[in-house]
C-alpha atoms as a PDB file:
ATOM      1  CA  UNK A   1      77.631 128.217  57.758  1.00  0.00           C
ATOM      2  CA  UNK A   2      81.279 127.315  58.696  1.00  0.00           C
ATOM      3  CA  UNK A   3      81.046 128.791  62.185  1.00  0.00           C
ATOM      4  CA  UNK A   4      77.403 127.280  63.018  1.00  0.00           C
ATOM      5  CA  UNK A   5      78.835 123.656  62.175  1.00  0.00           C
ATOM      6  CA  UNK A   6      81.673 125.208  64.397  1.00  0.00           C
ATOM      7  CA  UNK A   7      79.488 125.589  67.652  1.00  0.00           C
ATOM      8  CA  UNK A   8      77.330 122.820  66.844  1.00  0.00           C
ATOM      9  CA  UNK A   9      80.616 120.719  67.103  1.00  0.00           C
ATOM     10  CA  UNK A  10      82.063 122.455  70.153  1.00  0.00           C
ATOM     11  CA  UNK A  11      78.355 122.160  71.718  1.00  0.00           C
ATOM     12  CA  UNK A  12      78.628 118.240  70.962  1.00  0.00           C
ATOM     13  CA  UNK A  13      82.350 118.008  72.691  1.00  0.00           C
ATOM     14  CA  UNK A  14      81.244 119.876  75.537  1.00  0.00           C
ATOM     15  CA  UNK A  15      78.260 117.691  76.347  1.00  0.00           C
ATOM     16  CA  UNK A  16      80.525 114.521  75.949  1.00  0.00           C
ATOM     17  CA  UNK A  17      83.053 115.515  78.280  1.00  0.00           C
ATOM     18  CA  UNK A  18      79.702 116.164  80.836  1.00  0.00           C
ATOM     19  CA  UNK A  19      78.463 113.347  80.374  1.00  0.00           C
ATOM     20  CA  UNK A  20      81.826 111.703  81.066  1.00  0.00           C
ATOM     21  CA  UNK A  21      82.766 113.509  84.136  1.00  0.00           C
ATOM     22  CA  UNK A  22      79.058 112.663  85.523  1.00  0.00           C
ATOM     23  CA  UNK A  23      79.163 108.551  84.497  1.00  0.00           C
ATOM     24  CA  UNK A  24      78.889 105.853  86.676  1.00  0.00           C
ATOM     25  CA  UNK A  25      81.880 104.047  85.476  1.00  0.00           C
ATOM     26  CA  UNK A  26      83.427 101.518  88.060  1.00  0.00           C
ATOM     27  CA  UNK A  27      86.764 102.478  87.391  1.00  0.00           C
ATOM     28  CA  UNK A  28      86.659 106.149  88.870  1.00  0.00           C
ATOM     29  CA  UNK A  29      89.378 107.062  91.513  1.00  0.00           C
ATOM     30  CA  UNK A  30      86.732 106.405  94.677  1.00  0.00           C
ATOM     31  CA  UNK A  31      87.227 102.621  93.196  1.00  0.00           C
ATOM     32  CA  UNK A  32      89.040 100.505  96.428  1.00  0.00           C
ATOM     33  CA  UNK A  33      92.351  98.690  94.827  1.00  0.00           C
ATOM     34  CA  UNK A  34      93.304  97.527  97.755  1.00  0.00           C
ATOM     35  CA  UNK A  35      92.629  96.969 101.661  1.00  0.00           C
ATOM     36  CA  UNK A  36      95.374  96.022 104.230  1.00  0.00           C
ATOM     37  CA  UNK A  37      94.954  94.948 107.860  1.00  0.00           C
ATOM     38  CA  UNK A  38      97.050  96.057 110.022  1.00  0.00           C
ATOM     39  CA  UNK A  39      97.377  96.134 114.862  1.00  0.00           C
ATOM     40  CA  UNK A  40      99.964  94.874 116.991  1.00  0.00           C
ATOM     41  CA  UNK A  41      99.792  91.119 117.956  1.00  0.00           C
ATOM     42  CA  UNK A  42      97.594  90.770 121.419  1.00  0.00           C
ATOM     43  CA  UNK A  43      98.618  88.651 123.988  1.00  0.00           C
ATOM     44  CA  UNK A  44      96.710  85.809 125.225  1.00  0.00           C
ATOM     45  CA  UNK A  45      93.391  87.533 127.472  1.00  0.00           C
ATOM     46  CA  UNK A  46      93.472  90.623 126.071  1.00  0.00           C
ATOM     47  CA  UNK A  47      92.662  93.013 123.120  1.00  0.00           C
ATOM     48  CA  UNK A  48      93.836  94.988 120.193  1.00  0.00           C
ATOM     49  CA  UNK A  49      92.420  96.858 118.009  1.00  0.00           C
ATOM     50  CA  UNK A  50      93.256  96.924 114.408  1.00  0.00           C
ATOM     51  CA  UNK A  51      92.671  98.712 111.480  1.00  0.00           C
ATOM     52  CA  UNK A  52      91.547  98.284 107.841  1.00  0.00           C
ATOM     53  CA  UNK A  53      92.506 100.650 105.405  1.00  0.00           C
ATOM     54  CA  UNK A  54      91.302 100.961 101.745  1.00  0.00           C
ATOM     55  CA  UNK A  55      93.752 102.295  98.742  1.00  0.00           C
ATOM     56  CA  UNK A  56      92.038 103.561  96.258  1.00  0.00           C
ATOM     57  CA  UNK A  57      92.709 103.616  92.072  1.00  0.00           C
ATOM     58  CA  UNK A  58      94.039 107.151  92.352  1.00  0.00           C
ATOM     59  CA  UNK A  59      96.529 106.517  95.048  1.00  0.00           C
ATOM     60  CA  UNK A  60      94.501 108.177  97.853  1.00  0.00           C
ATOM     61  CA  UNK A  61      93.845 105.897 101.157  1.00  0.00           C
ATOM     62  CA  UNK A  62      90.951 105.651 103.542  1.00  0.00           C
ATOM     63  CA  UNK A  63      90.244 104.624 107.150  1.00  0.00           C
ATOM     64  CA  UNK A  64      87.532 101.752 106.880  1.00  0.00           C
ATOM     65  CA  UNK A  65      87.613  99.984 109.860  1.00  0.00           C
ATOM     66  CA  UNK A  66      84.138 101.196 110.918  1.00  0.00           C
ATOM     67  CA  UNK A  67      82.526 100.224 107.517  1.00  0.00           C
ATOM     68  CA  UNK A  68      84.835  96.578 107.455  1.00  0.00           C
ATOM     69  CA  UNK A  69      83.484  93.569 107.314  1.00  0.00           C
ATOM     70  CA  UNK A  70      85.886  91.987 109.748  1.00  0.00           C
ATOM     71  CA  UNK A  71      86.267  87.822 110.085  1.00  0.00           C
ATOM     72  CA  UNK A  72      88.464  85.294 112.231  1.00  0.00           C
ATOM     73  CA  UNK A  73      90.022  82.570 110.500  1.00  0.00           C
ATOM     74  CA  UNK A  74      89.995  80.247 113.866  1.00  0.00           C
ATOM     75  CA  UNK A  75      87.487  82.083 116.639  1.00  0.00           C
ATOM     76  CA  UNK A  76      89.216  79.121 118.987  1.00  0.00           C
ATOM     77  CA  UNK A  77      92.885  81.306 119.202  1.00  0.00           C
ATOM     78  CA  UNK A  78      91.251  85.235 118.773  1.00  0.00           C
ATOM     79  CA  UNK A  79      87.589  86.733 117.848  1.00  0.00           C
ATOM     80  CA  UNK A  80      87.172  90.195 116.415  1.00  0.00           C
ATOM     81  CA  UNK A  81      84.404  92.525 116.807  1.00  0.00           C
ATOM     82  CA  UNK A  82      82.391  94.103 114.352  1.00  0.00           C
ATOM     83  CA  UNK A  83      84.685  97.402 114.881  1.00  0.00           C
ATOM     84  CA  UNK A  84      88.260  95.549 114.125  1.00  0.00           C
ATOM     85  CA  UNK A  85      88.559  94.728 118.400  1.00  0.00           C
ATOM     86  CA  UNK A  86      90.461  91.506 118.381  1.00  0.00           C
ATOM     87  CA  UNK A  87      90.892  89.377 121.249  1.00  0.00           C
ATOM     88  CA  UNK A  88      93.379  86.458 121.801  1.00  0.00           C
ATOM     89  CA  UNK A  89      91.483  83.675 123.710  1.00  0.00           C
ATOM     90  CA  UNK A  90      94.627  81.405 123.293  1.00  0.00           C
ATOM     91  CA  UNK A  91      97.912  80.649 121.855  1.00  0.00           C
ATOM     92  CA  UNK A  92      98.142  79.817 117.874  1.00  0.00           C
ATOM     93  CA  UNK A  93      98.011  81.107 114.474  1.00  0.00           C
ATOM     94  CA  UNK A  94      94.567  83.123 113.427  1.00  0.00           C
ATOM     95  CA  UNK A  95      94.481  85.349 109.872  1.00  0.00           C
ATOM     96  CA  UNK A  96      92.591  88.455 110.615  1.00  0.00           C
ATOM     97  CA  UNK A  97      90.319  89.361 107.572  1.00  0.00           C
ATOM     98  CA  UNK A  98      88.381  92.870 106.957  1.00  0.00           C
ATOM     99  CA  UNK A  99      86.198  92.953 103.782  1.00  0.00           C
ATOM    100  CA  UNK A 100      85.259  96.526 102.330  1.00  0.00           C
ATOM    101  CA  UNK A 101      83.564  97.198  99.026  1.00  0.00           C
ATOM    102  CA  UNK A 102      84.127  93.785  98.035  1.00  0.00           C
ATOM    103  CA  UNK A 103      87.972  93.946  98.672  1.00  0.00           C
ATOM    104  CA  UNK A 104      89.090  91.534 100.843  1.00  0.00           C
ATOM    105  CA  UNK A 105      92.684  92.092 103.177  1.00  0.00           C
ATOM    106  CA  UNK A 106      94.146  90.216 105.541  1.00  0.00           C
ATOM    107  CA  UNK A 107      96.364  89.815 108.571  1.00  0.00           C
ATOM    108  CA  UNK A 108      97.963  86.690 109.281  1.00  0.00           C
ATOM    109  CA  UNK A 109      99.029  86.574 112.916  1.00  0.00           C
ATOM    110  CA  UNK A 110     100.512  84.296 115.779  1.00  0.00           C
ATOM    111  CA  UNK A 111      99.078  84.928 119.645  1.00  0.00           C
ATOM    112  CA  UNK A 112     102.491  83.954 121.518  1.00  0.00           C
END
């Protein structure tokens, strides 16, 4: 009797660390912590592309700059495309945003 309340027990541990392992729980390591922004400051009439890249819980980090969500804060000094292109139109400050699972980084830059 002792060793059938045995495996019923290991059977019972076994199918809780499954079950773990296969959950939907937000906080798994393919969870974005972070995103920065990052590209070199264009001059006025032309382009640069910058990047967004996510950090996730587990330390790892991920090119997202396809996937972004990217934003201007002031289309009037420098646009961005949908891929991260940035273009200075004319002198001033602008913050650069990129958006990716719900994780919002930024860039705050100044066209000279």
């Amino acid at each position: 009797m002792k060793v059938r309340s045995f495996v019923i027990v290991l059977f019972v541990l076994a199918l809780g660390f499954t079950l773990g392992a296969c959950s939907d729980n937000p906080n798994t390591a393919t969870t974005v912590s972070t995103v920065a922004v990052s590209g070199a400051v264009p001059a006025v009439g032309t382009t640069s592309q910058f990047a967004a890249t996510a950090t996730m819980l587990n330390g790892s980090t991920q090119d997202v700059s396809s996937t972004a969500t990217w934003s201007s804060s002031n289309s009037a000094v420098a646009t961005v495309s949908s891929s991260g292109l940035v273009t200075a139109l004319t002198s001033g400050s602008v913050t650069i945003t990129a958006t990716y699972s719900g994780i919002t980084g930024n860039d705050a830059i100044t066209v000279p």
